[in-house]
PDB file of N, CA and C in Angstrom:
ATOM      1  N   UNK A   1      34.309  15.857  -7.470  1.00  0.00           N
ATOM      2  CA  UNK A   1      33.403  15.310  -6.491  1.00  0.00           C
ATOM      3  C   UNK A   1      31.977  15.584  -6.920  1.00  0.00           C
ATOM      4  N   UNK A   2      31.202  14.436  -6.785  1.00  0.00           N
ATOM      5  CA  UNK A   2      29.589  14.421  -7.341  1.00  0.00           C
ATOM      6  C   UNK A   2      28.800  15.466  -6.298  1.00  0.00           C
ATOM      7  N   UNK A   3      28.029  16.245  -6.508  1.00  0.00           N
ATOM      8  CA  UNK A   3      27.245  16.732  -5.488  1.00  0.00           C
ATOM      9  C   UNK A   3      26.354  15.512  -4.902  1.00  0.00           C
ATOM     10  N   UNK A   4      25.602  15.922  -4.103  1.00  0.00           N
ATOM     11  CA  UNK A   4      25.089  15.150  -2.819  1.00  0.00           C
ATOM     12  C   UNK A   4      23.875  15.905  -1.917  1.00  0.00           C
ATOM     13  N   UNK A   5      22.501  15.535  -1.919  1.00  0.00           N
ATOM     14  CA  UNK A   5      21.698  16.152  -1.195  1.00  0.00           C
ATOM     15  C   UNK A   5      21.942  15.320  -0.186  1.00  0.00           C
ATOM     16  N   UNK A   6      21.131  15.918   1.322  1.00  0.00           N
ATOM     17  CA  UNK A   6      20.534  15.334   2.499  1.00  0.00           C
ATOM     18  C   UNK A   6      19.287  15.408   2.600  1.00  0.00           C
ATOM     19  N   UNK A   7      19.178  14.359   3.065  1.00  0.00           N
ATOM     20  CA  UNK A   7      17.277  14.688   3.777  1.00  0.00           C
ATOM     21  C   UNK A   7      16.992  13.763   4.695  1.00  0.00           C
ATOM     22  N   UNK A   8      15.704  14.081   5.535  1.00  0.00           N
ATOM     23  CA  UNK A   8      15.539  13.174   6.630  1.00  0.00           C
ATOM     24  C   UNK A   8      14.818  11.955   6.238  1.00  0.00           C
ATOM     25  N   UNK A   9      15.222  11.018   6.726  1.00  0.00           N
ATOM     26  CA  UNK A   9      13.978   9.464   6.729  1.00  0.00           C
ATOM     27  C   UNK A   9      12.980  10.017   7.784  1.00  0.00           C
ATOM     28  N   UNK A  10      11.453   9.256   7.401  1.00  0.00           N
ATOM     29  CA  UNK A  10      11.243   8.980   8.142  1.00  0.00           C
ATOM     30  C   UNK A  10      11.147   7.885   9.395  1.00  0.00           C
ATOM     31  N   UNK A  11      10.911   8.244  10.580  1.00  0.00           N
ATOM     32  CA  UNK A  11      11.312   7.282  11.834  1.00  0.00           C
ATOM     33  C   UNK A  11      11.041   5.749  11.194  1.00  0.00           C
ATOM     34  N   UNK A  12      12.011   4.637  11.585  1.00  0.00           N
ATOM     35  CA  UNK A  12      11.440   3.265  11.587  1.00  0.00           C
ATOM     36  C   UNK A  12      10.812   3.075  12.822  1.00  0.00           C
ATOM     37  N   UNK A  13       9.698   2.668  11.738  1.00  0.00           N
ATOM     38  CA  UNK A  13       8.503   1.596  12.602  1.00  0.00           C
ATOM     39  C   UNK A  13       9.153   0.641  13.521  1.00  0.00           C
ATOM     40  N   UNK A  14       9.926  -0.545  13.280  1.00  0.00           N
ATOM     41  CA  UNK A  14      10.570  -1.245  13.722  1.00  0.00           C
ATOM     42  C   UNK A  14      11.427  -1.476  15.084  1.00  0.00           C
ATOM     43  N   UNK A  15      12.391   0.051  15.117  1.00  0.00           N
ATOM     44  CA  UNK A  15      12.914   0.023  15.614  1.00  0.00           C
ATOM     45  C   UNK A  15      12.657   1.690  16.579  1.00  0.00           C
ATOM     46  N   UNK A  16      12.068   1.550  17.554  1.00  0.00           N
ATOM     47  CA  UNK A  16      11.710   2.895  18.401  1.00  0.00           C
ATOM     48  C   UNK A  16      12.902   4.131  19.031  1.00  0.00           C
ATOM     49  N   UNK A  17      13.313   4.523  19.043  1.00  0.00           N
ATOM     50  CA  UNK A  17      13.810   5.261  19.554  1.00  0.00           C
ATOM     51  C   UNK A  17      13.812   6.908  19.411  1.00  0.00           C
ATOM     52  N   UNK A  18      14.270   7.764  20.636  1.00  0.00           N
ATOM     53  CA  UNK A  18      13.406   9.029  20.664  1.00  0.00           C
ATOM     54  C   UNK A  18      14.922  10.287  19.551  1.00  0.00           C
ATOM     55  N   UNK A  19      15.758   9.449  19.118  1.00  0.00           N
ATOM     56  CA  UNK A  19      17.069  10.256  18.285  1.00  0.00           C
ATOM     57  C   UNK A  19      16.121  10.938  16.866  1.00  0.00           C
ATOM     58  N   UNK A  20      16.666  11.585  16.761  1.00  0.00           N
ATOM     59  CA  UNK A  20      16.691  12.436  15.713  1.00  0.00           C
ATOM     60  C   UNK A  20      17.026  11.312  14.476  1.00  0.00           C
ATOM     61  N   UNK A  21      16.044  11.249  13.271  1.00  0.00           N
ATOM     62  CA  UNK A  21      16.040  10.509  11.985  1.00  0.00           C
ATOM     63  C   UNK A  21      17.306  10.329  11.387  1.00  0.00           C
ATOM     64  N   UNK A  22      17.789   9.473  10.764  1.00  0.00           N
ATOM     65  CA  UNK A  22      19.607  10.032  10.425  1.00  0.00           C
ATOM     66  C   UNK A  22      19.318  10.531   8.869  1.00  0.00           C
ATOM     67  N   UNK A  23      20.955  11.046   8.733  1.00  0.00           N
ATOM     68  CA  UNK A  23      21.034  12.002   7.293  1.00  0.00           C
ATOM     69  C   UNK A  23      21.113  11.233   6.343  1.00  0.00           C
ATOM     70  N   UNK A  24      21.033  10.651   5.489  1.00  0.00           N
ATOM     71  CA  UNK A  24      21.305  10.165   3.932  1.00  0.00           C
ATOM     72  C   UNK A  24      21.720  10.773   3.140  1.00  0.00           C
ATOM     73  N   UNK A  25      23.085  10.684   2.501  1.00  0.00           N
ATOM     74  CA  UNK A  25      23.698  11.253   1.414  1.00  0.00           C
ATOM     75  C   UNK A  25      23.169  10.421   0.180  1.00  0.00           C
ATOM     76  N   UNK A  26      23.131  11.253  -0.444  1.00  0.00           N
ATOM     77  CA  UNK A  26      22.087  10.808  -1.861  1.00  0.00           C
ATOM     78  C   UNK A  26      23.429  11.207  -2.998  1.00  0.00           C
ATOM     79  N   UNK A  27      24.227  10.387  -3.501  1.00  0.00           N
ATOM     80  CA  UNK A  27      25.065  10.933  -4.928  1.00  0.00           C
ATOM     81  C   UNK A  27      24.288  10.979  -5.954  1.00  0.00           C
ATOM     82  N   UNK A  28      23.433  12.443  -6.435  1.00  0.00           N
ATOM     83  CA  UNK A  28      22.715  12.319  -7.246  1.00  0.00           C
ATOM     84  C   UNK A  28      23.193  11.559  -8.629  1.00  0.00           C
ATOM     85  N   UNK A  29      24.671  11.980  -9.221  1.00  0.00           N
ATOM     86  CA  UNK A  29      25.035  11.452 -10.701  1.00  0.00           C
ATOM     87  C   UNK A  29      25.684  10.292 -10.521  1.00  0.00           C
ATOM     88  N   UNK A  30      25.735   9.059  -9.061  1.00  0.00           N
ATOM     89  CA  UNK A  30      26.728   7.916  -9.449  1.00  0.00           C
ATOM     90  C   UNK A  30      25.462   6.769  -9.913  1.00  0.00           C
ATOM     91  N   UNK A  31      26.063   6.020 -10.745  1.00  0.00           N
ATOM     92  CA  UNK A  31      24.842   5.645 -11.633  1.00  0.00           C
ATOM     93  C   UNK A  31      24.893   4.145 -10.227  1.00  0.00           C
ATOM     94  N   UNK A  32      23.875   3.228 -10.927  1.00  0.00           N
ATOM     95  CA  UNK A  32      23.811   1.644 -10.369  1.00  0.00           C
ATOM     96  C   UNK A  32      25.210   1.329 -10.531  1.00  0.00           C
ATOM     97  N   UNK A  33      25.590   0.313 -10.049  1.00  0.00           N
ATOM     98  CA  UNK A  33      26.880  -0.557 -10.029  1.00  0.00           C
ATOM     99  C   UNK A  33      26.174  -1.504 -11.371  1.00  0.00           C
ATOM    100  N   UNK A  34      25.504  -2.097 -10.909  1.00  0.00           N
ATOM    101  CA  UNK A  34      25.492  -3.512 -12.133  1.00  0.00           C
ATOM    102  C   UNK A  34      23.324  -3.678 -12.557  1.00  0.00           C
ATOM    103  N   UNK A  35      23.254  -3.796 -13.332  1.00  0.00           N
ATOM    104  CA  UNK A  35      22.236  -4.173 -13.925  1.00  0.00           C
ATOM    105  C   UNK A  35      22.173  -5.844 -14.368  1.00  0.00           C
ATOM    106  N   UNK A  36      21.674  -6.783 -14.307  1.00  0.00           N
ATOM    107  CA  UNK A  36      21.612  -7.969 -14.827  1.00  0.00           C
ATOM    108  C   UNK A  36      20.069  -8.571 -15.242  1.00  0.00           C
ATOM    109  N   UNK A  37      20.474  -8.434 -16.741  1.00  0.00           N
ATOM    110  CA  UNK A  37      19.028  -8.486 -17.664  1.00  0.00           C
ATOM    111  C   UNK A  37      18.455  -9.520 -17.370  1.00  0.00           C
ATOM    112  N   UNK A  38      19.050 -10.706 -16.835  1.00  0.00           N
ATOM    113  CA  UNK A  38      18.790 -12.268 -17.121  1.00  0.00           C
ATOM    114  C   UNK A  38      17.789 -12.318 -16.049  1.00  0.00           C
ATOM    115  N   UNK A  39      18.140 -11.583 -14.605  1.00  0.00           N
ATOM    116  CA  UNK A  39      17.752 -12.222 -13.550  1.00  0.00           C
ATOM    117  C   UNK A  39      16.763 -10.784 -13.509  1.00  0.00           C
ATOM    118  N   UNK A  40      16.869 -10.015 -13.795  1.00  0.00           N
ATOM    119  CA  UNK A  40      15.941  -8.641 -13.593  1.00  0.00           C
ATOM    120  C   UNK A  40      16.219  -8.148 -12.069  1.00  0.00           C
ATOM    121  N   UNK A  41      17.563  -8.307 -12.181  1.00  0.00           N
ATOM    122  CA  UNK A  41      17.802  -7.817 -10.681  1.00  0.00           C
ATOM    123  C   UNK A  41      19.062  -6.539 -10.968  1.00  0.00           C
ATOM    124  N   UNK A  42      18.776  -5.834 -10.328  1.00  0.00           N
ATOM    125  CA  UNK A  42      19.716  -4.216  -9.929  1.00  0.00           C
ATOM    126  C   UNK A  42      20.807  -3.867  -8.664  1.00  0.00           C
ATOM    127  N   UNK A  43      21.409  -4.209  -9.036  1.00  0.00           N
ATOM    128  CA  UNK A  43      22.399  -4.077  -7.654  1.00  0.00           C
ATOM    129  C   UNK A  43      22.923  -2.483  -7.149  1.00  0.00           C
ATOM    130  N   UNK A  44      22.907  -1.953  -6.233  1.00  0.00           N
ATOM    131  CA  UNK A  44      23.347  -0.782  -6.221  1.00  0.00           C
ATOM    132  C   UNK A  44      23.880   0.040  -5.093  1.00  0.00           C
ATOM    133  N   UNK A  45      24.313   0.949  -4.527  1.00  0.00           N
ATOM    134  CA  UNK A  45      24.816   1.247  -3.108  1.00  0.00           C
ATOM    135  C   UNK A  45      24.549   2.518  -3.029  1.00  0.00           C
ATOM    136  N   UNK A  46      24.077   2.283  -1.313  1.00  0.00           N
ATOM    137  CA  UNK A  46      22.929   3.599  -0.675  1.00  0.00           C
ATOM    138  C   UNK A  46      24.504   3.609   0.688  1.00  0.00           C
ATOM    139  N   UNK A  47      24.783   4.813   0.249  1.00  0.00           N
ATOM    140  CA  UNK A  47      26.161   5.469   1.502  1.00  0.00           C
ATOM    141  C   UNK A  47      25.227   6.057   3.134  1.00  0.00           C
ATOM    142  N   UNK A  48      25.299   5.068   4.017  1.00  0.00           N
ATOM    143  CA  UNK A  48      25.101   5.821   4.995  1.00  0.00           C
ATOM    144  C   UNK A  48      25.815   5.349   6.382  1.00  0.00           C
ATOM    145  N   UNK A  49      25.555   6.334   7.209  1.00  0.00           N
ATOM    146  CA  UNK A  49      26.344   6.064   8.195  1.00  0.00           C
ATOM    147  C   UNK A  49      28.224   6.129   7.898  1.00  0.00           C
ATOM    148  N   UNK A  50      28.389   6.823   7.076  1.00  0.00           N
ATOM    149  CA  UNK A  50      29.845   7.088   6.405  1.00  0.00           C
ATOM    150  C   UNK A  50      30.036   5.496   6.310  1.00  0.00           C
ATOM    151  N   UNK A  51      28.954   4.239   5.717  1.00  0.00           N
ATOM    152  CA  UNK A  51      29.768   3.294   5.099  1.00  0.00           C
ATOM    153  C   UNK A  51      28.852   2.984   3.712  1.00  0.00           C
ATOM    154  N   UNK A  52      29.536   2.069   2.979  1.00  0.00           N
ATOM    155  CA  UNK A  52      28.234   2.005   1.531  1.00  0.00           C
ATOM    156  C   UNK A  52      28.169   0.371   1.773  1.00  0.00           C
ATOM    157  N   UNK A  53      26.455   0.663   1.513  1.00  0.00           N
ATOM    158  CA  UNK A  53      25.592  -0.382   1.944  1.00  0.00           C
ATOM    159  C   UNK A  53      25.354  -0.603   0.537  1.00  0.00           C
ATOM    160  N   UNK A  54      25.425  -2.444   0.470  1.00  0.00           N
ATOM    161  CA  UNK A  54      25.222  -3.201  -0.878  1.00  0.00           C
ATOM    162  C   UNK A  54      23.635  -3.366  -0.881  1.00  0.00           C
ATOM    163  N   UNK A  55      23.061  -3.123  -1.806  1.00  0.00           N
ATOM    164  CA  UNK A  55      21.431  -3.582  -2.170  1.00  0.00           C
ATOM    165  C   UNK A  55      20.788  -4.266  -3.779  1.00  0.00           C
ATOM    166  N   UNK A  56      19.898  -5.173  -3.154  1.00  0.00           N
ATOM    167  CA  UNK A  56      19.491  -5.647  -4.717  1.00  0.00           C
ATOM    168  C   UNK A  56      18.444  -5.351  -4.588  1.00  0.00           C
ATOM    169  N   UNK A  57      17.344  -4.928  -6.053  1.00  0.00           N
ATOM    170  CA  UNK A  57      15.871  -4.773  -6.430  1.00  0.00           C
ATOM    171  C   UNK A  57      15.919  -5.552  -7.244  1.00  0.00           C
ATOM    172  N   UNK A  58      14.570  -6.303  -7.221  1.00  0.00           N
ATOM    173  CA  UNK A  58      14.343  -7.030  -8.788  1.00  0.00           C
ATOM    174  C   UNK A  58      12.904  -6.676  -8.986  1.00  0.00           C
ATOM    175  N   UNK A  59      12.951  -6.838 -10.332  1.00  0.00           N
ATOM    176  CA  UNK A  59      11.660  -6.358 -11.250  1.00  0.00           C
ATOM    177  C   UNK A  59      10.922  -6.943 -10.419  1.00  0.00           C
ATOM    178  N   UNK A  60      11.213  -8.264 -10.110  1.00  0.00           N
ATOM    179  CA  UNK A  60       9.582  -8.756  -9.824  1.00  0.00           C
ATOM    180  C   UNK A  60       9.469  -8.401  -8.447  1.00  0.00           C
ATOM    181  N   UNK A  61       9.916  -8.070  -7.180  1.00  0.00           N
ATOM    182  CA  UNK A  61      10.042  -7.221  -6.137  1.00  0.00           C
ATOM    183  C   UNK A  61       8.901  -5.883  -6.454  1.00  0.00           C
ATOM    184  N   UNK A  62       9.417  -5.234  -7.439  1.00  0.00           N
ATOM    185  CA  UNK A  62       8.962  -3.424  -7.554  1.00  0.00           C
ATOM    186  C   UNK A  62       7.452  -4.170  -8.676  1.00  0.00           C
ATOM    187  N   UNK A  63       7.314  -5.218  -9.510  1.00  0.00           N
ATOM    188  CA  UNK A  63       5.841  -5.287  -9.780  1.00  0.00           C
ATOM    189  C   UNK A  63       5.206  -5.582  -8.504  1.00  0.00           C
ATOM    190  N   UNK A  64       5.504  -6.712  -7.504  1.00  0.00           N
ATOM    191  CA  UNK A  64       4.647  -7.169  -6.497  1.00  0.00           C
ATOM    192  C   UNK A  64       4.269  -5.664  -6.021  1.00  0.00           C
ATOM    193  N   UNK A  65       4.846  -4.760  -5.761  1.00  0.00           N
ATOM    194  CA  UNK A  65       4.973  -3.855  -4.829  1.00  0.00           C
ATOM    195  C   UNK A  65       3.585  -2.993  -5.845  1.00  0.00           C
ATOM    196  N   UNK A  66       4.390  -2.378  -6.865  1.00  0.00           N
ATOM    197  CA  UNK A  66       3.376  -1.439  -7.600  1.00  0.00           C
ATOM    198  C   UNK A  66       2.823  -1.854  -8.656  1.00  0.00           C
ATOM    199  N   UNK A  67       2.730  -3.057  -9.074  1.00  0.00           N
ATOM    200  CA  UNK A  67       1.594  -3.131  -9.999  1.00  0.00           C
ATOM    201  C   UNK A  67       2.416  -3.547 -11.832  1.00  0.00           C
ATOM    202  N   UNK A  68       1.579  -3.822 -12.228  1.00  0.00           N
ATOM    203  CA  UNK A  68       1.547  -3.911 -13.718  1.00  0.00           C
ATOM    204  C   UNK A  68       2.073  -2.783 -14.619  1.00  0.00           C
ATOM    205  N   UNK A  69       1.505  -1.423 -13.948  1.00  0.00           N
ATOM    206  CA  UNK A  69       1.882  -0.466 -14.654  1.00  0.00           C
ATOM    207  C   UNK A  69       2.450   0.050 -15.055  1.00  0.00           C
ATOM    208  N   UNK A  70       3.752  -0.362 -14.299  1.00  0.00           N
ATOM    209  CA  UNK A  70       4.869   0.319 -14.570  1.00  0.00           C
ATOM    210  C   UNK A  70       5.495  -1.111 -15.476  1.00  0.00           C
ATOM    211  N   UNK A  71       5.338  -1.485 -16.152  1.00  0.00           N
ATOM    212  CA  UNK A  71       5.885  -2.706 -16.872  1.00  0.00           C
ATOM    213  C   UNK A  71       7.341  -2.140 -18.239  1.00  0.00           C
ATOM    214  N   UNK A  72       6.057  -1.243 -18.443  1.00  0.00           N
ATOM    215  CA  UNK A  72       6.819  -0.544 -19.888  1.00  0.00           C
ATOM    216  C   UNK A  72       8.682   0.423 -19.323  1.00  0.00           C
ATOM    217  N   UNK A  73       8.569   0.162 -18.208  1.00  0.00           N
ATOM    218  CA  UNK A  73       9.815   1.141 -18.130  1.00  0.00           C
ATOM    219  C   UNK A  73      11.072   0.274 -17.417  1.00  0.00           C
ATOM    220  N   UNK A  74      12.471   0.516 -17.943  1.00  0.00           N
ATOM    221  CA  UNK A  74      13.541  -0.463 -17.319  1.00  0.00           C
ATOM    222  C   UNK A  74      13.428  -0.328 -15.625  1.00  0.00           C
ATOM    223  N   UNK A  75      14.062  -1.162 -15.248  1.00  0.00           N
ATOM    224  CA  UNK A  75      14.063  -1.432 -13.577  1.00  0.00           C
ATOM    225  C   UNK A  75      15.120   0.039 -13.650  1.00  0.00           C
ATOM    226  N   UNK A  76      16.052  -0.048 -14.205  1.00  0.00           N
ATOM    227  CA  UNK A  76      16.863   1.086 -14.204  1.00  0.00           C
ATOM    228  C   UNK A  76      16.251   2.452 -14.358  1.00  0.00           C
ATOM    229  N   UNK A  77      15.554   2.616 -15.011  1.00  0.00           N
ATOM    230  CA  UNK A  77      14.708   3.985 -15.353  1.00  0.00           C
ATOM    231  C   UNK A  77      13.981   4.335 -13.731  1.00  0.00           C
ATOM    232  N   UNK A  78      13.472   2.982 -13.655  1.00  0.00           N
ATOM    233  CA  UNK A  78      12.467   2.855 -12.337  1.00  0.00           C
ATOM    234  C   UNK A  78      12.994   3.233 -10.910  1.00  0.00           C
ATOM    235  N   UNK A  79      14.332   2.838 -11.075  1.00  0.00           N
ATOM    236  CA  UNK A  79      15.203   3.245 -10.085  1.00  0.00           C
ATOM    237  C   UNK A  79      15.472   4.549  -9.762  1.00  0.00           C
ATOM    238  N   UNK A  80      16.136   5.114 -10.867  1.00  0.00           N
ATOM    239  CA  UNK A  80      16.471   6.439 -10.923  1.00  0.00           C
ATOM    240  C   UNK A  80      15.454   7.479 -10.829  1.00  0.00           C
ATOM    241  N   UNK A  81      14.330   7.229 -10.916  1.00  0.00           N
ATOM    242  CA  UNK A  81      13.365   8.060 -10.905  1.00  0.00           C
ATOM    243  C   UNK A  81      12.758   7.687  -9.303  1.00  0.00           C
ATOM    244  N   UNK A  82      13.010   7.028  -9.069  1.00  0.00           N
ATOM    245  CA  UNK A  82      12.545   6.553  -7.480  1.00  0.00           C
ATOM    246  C   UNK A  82      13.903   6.442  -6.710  1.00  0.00           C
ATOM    247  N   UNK A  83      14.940   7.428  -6.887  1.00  0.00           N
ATOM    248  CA  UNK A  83      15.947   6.783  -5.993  1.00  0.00           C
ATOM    249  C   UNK A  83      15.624   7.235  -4.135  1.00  0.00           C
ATOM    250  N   UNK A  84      15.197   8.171  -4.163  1.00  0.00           N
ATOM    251  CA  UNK A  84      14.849   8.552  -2.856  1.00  0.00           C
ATOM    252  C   UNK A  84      14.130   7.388  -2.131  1.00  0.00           C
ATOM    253  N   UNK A  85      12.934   7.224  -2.687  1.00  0.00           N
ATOM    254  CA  UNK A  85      12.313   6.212  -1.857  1.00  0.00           C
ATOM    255  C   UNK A  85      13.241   4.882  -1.296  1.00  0.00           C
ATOM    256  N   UNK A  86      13.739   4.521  -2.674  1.00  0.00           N
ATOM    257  CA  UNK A  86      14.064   3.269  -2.642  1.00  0.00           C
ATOM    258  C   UNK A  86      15.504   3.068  -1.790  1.00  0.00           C
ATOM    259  N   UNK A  87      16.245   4.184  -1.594  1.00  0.00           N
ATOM    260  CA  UNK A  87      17.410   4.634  -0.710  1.00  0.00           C
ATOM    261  C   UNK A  87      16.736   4.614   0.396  1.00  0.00           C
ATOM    262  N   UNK A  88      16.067   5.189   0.563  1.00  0.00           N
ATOM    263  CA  UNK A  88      15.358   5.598   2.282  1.00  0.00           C
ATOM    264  C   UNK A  88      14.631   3.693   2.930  1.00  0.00           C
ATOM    265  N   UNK A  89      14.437   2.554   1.736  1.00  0.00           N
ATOM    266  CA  UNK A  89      14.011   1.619   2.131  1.00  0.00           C
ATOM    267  C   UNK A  89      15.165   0.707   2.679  1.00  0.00           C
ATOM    268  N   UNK A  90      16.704   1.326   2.018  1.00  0.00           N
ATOM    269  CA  UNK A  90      17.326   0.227   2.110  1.00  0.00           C
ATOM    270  C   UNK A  90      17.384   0.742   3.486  1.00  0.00           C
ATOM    271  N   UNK A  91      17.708   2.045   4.046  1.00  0.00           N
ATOM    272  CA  UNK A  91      18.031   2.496   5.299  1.00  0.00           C
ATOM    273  C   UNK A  91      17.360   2.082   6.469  1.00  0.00           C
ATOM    274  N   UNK A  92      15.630   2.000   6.144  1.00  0.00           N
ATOM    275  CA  UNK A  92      14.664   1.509   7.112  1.00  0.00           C
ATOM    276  C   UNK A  92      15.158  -0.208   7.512  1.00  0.00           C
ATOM    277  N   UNK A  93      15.198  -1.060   6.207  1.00  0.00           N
ATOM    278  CA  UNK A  93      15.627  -2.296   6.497  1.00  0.00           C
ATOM    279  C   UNK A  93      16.974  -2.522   7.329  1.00  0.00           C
ATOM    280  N   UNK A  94      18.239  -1.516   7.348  1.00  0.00           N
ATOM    281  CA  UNK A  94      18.953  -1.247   7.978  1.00  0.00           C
ATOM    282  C   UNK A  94      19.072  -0.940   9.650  1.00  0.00           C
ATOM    283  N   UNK A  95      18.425  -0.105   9.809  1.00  0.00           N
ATOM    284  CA  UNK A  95      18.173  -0.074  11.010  1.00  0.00           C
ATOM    285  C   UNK A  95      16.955  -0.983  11.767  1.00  0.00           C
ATOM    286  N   UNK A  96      16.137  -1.844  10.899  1.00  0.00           N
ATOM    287  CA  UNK A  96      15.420  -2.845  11.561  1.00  0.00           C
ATOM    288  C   UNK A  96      15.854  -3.824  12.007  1.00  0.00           C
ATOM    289  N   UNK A  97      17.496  -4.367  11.316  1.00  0.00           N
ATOM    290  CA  UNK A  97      18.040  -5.319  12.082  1.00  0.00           C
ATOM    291  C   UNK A  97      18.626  -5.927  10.549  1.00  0.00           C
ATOM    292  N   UNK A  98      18.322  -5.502   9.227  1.00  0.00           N
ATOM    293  CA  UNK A  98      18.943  -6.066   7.885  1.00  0.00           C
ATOM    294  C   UNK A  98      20.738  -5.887   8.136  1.00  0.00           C
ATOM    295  N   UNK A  99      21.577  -7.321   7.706  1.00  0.00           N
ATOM    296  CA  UNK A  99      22.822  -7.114   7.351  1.00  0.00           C
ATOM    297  C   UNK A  99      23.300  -6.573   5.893  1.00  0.00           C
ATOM    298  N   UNK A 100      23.982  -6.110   5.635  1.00  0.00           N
ATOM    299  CA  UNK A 100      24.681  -5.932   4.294  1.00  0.00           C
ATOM    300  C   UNK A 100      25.270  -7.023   3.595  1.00  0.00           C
ATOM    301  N   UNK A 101      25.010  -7.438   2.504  1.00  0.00           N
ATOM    302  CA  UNK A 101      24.022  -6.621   1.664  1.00  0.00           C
ATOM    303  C   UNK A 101      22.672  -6.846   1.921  1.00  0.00           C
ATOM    304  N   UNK A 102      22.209  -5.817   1.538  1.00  0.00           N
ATOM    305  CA  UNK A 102      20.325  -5.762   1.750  1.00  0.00           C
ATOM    306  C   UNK A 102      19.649  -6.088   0.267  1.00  0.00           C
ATOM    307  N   UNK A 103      18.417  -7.191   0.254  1.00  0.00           N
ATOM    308  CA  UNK A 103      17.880  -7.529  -0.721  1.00  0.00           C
ATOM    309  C   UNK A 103      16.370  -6.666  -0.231  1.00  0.00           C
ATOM    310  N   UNK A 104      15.865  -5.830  -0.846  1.00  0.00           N
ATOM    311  CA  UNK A 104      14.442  -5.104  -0.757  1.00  0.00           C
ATOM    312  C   UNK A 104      13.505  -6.173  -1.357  1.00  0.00           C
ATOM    313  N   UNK A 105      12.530  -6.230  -0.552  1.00  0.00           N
ATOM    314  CA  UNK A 105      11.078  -7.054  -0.544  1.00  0.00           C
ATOM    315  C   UNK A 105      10.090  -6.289  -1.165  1.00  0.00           C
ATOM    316  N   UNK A 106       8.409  -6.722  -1.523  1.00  0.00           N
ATOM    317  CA  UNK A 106       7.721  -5.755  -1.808  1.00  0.00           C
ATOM    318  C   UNK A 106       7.656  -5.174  -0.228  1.00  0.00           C
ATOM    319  N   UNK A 107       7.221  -5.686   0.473  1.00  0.00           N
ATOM    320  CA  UNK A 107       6.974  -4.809   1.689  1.00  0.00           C
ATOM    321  C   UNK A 107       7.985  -3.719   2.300  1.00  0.00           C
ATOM    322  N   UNK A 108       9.277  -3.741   1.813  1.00  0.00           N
ATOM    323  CA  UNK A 108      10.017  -2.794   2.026  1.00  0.00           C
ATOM    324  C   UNK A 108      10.207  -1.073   1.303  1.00  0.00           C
ATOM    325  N   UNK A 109       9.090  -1.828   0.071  1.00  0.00           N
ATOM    326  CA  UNK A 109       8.937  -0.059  -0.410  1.00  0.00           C
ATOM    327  C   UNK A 109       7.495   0.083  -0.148  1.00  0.00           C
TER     328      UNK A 109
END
């Protein structure tokens, strides 16, 4: 069994309520499901609520979002080094009213 941190989100904007933030299990070592070079899109699954939620990023998503700068590094690299955030976005879009699977926007990170 992979280890697994928790940590809190913070509250969605979206959606108000006075509950306590929920937990996110984070599998630090399970890699992406699928990478696809053609389309520059990343498919991958954020476990919460004891179910696993389908999500796509694409390059051009995470440039709109941050810029040029990060050009030089794979969406995959980009991922893994940002998995927190980008876990905690699929969750926010989740509880705003997103079905599964969730496609992330720039405005969602």
């Amino acid at each position: 069994m992979s280890p697994q941190t928790e940590f809190e989100l913070a509250p969605c904007l979206e959606s108000a309520s006075s509950a306590a933030p929920p937990l996110v299990h984070v599998d630090e070592l399970a890699p992406p499901q699928s990478f696809n070079a053609s389309t520059g899109t990343l498919l991958f699954t954020v476990h919460y609520e004891q179910r696993q939620i389908t999500a796509y990023l694409s390059h051009s998503t995470w440039m709109a979002r941050f810029g040029l700068g990060n050009s030089d590094s794979s969406l995959l690299e980009l991922y893994l080094l940002n998995r927190r955030m980008i876990d905690a976005a699929v969750v926010r879009c989740l509880e705003a009213g997103s079905r599964n699977p969730v496609v992330l926007r720039p405005d969602d990170l």
